[in-house]
Protein backbone atom coordinates (compact mmCIF):
# COMPACT_ATOMS: atom_id res chain seq x y z
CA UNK A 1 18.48 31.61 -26.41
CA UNK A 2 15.07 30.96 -25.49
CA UNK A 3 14.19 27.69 -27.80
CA UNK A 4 15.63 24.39 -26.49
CA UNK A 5 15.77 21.09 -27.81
CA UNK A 6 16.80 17.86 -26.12
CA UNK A 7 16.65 14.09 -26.27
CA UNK A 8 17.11 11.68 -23.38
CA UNK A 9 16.11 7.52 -23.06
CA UNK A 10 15.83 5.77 -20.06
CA UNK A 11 14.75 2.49 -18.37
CA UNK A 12 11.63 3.28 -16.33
CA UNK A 13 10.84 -0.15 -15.18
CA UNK A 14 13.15 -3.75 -15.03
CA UNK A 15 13.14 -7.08 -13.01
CA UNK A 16 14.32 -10.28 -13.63
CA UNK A 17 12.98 -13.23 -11.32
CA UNK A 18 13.73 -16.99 -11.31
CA UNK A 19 13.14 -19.55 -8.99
CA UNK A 20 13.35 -23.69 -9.11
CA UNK A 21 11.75 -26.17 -6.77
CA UNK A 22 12.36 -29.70 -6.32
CA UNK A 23 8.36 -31.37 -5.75
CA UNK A 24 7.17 -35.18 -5.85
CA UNK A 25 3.91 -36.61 -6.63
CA UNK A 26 2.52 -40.41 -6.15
CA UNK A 27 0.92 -41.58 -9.69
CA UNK A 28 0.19 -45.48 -9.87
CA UNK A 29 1.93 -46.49 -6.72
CA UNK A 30 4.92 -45.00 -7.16
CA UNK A 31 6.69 -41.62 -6.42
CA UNK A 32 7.50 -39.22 -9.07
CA UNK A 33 10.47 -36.57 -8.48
CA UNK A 34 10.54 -33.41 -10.56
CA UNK A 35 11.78 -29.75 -10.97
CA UNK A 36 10.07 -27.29 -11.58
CA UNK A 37 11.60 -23.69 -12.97
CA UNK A 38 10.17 -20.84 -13.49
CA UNK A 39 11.98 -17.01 -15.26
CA UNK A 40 10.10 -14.04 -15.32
CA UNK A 41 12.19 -11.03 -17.18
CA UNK A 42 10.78 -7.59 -17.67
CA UNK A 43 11.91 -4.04 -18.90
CA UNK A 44 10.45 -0.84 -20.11
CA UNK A 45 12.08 1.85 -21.74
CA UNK A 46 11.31 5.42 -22.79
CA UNK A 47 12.79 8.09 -25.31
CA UNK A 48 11.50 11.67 -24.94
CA UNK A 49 11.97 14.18 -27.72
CA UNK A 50 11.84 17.39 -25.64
CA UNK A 51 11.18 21.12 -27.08
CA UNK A 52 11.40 23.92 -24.25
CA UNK A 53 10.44 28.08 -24.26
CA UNK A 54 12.04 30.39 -21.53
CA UNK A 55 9.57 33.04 -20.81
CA UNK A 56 9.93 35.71 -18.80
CA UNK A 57 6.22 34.78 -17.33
CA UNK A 58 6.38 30.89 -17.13
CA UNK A 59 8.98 28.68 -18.81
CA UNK A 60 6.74 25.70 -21.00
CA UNK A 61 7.88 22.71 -22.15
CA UNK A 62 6.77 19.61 -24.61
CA UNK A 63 7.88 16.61 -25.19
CA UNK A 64 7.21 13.22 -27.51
CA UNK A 65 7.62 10.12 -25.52
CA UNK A 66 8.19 6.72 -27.40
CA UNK A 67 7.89 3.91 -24.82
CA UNK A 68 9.06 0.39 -25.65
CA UNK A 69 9.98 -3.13 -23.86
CA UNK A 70 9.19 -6.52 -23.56
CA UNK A 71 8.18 -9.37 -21.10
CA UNK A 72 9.25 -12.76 -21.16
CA UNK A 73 7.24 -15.58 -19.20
CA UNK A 74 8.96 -19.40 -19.12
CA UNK A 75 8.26 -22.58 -17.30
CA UNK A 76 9.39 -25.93 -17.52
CA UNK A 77 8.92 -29.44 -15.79
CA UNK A 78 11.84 -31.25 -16.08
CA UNK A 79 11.18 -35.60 -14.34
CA UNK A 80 14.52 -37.43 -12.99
CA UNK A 81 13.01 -40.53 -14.53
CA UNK A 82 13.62 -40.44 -18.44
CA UNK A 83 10.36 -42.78 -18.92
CA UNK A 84 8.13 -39.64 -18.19
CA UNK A 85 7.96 -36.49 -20.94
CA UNK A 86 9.64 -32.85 -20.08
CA UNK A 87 7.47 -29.68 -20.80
CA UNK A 88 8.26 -26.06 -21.32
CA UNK A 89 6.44 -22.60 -22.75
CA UNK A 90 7.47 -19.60 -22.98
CA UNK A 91 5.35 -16.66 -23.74
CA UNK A 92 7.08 -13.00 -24.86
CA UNK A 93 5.54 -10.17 -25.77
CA UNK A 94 6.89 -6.95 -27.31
CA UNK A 95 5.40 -3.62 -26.96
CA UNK A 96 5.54 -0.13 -27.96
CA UNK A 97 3.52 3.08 -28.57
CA UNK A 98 3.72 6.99 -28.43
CA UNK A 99 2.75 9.54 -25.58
CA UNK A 100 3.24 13.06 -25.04
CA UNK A 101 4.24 15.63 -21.80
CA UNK A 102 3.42 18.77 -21.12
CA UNK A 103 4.83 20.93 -18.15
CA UNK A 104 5.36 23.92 -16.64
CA UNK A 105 7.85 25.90 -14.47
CA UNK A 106 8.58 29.13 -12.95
CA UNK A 107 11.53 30.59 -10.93
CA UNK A 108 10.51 32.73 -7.68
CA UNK A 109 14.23 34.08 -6.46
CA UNK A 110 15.76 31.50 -5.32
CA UNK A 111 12.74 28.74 -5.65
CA UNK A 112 12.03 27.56 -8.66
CA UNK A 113 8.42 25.58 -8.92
CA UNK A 114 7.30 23.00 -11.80
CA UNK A 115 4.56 20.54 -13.00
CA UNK A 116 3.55 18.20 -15.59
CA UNK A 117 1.27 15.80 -16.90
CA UNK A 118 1.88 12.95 -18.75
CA UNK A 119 -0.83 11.02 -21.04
CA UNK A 120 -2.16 7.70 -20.57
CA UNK A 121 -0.72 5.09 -23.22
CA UNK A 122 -1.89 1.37 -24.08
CA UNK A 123 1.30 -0.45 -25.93
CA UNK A 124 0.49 -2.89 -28.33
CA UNK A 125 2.90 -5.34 -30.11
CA UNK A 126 3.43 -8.78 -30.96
CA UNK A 127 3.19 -11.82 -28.64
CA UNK A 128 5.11 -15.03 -29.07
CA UNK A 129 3.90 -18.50 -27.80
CA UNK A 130 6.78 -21.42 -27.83
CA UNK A 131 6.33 -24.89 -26.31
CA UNK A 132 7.59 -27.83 -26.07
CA UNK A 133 5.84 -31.41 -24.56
CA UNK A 134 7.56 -34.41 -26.28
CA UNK A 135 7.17 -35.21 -29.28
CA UNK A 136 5.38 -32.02 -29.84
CA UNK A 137 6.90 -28.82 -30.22
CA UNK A 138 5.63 -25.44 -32.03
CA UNK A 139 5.79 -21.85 -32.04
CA UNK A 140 2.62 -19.77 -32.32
CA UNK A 141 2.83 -15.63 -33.25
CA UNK A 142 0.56 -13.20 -33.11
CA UNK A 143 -0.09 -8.99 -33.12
CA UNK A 144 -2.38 -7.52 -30.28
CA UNK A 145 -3.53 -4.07 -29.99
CA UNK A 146 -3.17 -4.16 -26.71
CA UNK A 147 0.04 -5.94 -24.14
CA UNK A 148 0.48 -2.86 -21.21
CA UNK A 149 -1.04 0.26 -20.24
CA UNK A 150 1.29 3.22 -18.81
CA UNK A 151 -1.26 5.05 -16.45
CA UNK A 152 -1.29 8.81 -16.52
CA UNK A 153 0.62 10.67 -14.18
CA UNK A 154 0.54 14.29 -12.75
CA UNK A 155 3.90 15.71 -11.03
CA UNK A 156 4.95 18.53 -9.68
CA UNK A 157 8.05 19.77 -7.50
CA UNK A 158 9.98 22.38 -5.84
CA UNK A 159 13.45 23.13 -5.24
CA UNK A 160 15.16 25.58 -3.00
CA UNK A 161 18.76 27.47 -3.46
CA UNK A 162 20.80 28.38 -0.47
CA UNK A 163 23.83 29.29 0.94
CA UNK A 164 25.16 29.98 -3.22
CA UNK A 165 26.06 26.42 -3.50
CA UNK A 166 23.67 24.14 -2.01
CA UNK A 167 19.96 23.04 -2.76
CA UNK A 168 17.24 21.11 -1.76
CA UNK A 169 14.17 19.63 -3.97
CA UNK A 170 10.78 17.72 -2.92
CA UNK A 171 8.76 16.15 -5.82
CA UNK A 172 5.51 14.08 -5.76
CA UNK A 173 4.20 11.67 -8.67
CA UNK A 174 0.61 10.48 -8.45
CA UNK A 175 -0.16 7.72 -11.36
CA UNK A 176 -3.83 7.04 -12.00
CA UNK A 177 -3.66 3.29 -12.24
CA UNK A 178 -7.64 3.40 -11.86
CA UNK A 179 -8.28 4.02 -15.40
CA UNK A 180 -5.76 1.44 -16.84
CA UNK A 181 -7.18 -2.36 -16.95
CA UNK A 182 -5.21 -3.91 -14.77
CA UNK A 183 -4.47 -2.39 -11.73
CA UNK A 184 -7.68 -1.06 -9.17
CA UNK A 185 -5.88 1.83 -7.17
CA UNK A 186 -3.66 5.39 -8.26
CA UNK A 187 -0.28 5.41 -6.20
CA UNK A 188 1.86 8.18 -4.88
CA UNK A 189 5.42 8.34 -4.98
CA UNK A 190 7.57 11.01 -2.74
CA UNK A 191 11.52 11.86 -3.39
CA UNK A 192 13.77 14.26 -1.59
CA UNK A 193 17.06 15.53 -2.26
CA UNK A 194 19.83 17.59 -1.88
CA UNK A 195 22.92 18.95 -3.75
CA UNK A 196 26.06 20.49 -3.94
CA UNK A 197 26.54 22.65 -6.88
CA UNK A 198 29.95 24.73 -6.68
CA UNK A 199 30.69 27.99 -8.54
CA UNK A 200 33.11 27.14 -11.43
CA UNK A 201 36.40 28.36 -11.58
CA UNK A 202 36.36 28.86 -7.06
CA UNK A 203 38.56 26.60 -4.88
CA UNK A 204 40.52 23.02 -5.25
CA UNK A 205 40.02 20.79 -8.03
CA UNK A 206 37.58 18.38 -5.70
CA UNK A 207 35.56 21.38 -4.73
CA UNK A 208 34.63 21.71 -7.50
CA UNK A 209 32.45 18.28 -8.42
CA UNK A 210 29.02 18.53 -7.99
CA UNK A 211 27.45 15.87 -5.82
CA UNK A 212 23.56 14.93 -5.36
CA UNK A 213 21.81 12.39 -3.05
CA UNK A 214 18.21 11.57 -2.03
CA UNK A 215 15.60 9.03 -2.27
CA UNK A 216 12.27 8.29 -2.68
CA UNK A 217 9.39 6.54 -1.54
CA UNK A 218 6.78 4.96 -3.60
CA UNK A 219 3.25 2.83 -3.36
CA UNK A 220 2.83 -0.18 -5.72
CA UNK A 221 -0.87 -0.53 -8.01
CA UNK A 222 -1.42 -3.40 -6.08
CA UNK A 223 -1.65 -5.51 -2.83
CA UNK A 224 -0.66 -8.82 -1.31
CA UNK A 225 -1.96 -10.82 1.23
CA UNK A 226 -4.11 -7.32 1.97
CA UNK A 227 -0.82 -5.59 2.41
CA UNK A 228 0.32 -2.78 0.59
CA UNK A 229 4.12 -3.02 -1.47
CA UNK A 230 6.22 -0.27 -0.77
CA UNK A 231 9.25 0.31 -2.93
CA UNK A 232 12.05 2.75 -0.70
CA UNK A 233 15.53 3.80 -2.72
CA UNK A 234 18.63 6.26 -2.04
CA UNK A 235 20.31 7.57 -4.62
CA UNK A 236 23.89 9.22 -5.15
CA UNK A 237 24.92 10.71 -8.49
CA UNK A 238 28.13 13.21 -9.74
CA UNK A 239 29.12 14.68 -12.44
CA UNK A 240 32.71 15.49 -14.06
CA UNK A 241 32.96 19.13 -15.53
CA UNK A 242 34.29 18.94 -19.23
CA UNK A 243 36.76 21.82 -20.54
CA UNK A 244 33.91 23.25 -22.56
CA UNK A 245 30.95 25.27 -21.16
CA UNK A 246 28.13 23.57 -19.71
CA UNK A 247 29.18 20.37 -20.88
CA UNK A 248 29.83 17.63 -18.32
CA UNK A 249 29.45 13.82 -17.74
CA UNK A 250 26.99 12.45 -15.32
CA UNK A 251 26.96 9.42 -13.55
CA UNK A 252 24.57 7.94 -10.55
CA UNK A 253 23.97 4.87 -8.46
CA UNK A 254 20.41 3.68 -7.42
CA UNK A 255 19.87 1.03 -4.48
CA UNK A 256 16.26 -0.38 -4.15
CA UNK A 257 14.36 -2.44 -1.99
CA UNK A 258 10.38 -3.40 -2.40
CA UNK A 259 8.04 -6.00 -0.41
CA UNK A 260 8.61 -7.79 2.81
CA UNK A 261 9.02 -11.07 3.50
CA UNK A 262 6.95 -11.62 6.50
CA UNK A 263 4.12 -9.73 4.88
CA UNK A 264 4.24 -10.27 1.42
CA UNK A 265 5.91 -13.58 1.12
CA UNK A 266 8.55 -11.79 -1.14
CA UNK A 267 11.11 -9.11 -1.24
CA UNK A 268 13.88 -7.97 -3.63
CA UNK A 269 16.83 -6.03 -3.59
CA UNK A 270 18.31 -3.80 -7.12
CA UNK A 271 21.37 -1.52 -8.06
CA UNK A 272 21.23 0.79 -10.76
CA UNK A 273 23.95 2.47 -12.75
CA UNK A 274 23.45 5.54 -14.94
CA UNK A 275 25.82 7.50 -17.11
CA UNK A 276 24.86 10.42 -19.03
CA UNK A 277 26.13 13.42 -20.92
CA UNK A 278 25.05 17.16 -21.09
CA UNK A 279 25.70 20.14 -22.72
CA UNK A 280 26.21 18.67 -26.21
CA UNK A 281 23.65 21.26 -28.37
CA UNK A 282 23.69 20.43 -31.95
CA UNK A 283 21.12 22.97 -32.70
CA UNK A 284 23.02 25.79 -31.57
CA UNK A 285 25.43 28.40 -33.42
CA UNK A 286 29.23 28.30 -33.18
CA UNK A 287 30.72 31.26 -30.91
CA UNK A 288 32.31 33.75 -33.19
CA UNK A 289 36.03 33.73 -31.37
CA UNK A 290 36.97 37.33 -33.32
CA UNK A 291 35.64 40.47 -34.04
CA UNK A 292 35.32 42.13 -37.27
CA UNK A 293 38.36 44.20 -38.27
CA UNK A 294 39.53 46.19 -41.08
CA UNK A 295 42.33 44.42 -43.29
CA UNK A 296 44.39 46.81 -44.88
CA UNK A 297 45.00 47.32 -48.86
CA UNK A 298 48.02 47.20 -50.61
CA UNK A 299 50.32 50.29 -51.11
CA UNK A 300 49.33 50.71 -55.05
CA UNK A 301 53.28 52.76 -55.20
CA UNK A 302 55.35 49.50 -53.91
C-alpha cells in the first residue's frame, strides 16, 4: 500500500500561427504585386514514468520524464505575374530527450504541503531543410545535438481542506530560463484553485460530481517592445465516478490569453480540452471477494 506507480503524457506547450500579406515593389519601372505567407506550428509533449513512497514522515516521489515535439517554420512568395519565379522553405525540426523529477510532500491535518524540482534538459533531434525557387528544388537533412532547451524549474504548493467537502490550493513555478541559451530572464508562474470534492455514497446523483476551477498567471522568458508578455488562463475540469473504487474519468477545459495588442503588437487567444482516466492500477493485487472456509468430506458409509 505504500509503493505507487503511475504514467501520465501531456502537451506542455502548442501554437500554431499563420499570417499572409498582400505587398508591391517597383523593379525596372514597373510595379510588382505579391503575397507573402508565412506558418509557424509548434508543440511539446511530455511522458512521466512516476514511482511514489507513502511515509509516515514525508511522502517522496520520482519520476522519468521523456519530452518530445517538433517545430515547423514555412514561407513562401507567391508573384500575380507568372513571368516572375515563386519561392518557398520550410525548415522542421524534431526533438527529444530524457529528464527526471524529484518531489516531496507532507500532510499537516487538513493541509497538505509539496515541492519539486525538475532538471534542466537540451533536446536534440533531426532538422529538415526543404525549398523550392524555380527550377530548383531540394531537400537538405541533418542530426543536431542540440534544437530546445527545457529550463529547470522548482515548484512548490499548498492546499487546504474545509468544510469536509471543499478545498483550496495555491502553487508557484519559477523556471530558470537564465541558464538555457536562449532566453536572458527566469519567470514565475502563480495558479489558484478551488474544488468540490463530495463524500461518495451522500446525497443526489449530481451531488455527487466533483467539480474544480482556477487559473493561473504566468511571465513569458522574454520581452517585446520593452514590455513584458503575460499569459492569464481559467480553468474548469470534472470528473465522472466509475462503479469501481477510485476509478473515475476526468475531463477539463482551459481558456488562454497572452500579449497585448497595443503593447506588444500581438495577442492570441487558445482552448484546451483534456480527458483523462484514474484509478486503473495494473500493479496491484486482485481483492480476494471470499474467505477461507472448510469444505466438507464425503460420508465414507453412503
Amino acid at each position: 500500500k505504500n509503493h505507487r506507480f503511475a504514467f501520465s503524457f501531456k502537451s506542455i506547450a502548442s501554437g500554431n500561427i499563420e499570417n499572409a500579406k498582400e505587398l508591391e515593389f517597383e523593379s525596372f519601372s514597373d510595379t510588382l504585386q505579391y503575397s507573402e505567407i508565412n506558418r509557424l506550428s509548434t508543440s511539446l509533449y511530455k511522458a512521466d514514468m512516476v514511482y511514489a513512497y507513502k511515509s509516515s514522515v514525508v511522502n517522496v516521489g520520482v519520476a522519468m520524464n521523456y519530452y518530445l515535439g517538433h517545430r515547423i517554420r514555412y514561407w513562401k512568395i507567391d508573384f500575380e505575374d507568372d513571368d516572375y519565379n515563386d519561392a518557398k522553405y520550410e525548415i522542421e525540426k524534431i526533438y527529444k530527450n530524457p529528464g527526471f523529477t524529484v518531489g516531496l510532500s507532507k500532510k499537516i491535518g487538513k493541509v497538505s504541503l509539496g515541492a519539486a524540482y525538475s532538471s534542466r534538459v537540451k533536446l536534440e533531434g533531426s532538422i529538415t531543410y526543404k525549398y523550392g525557387h524555380t527550377p530548383y528544388a531540394d531537400t537538405l537533412s541533418l542530426e543536431d545535438d542540440f534544437l530546445f532547451e527545457v529550463p529547470a524549474q522548482v515548484s512548490g504548493g499548498i492546499t487546504w481542506k474545509f468544510m469536509e467537502k471543499y478545498k483550496a490550493s495555491l502553487d508557484g513555478y519559477y523556471q530558470m530560463w537564465q541558464d538555457t541559451k536562449d532566453y536572458s530572464k527566469n519567470t514565475l508562474k502563480l495558479g489558484l484553485g478551488f474544488a468540490y470534492d463530495p463524500l461518495s455514497g451522500y446525497g443526489s446523483w449530481f451531488e455527487k460530481i466533483p467539480l474544480r476551477f482556477g487559473g493561473y498567471y504566468r511571465e513569458l522568458p522574454f520581452d517585446v517592445n520593452s514590455e513584458k508578455i503575460i499569459e492569464k488562463a481559467v480553468t474548469f475540469g470534472s470528473s465522472i465516478p466509475l462503479k469501481s473504487p477510485n476509478k473515475k474519468i476526468e475531463f477539463a477545459v482551459t481558456y488562454t490569453t497572452r500579449g497585448d495588442v497595443d503593447k506588444h503588437g500581438l495577442s492570441d487567444e487558445s482552448l484546451m480540452f483534456s480527458f483523462g482516466i484514474t484509478g486503473f492500477d495494473i500493479f496491484k493485487k486482485r481483492y480476494k471477494r471470499i474467505e477461507h472456509r472448510e469444505i466438507p468430506k464425503a460420508d465414507e458409509n453412503r
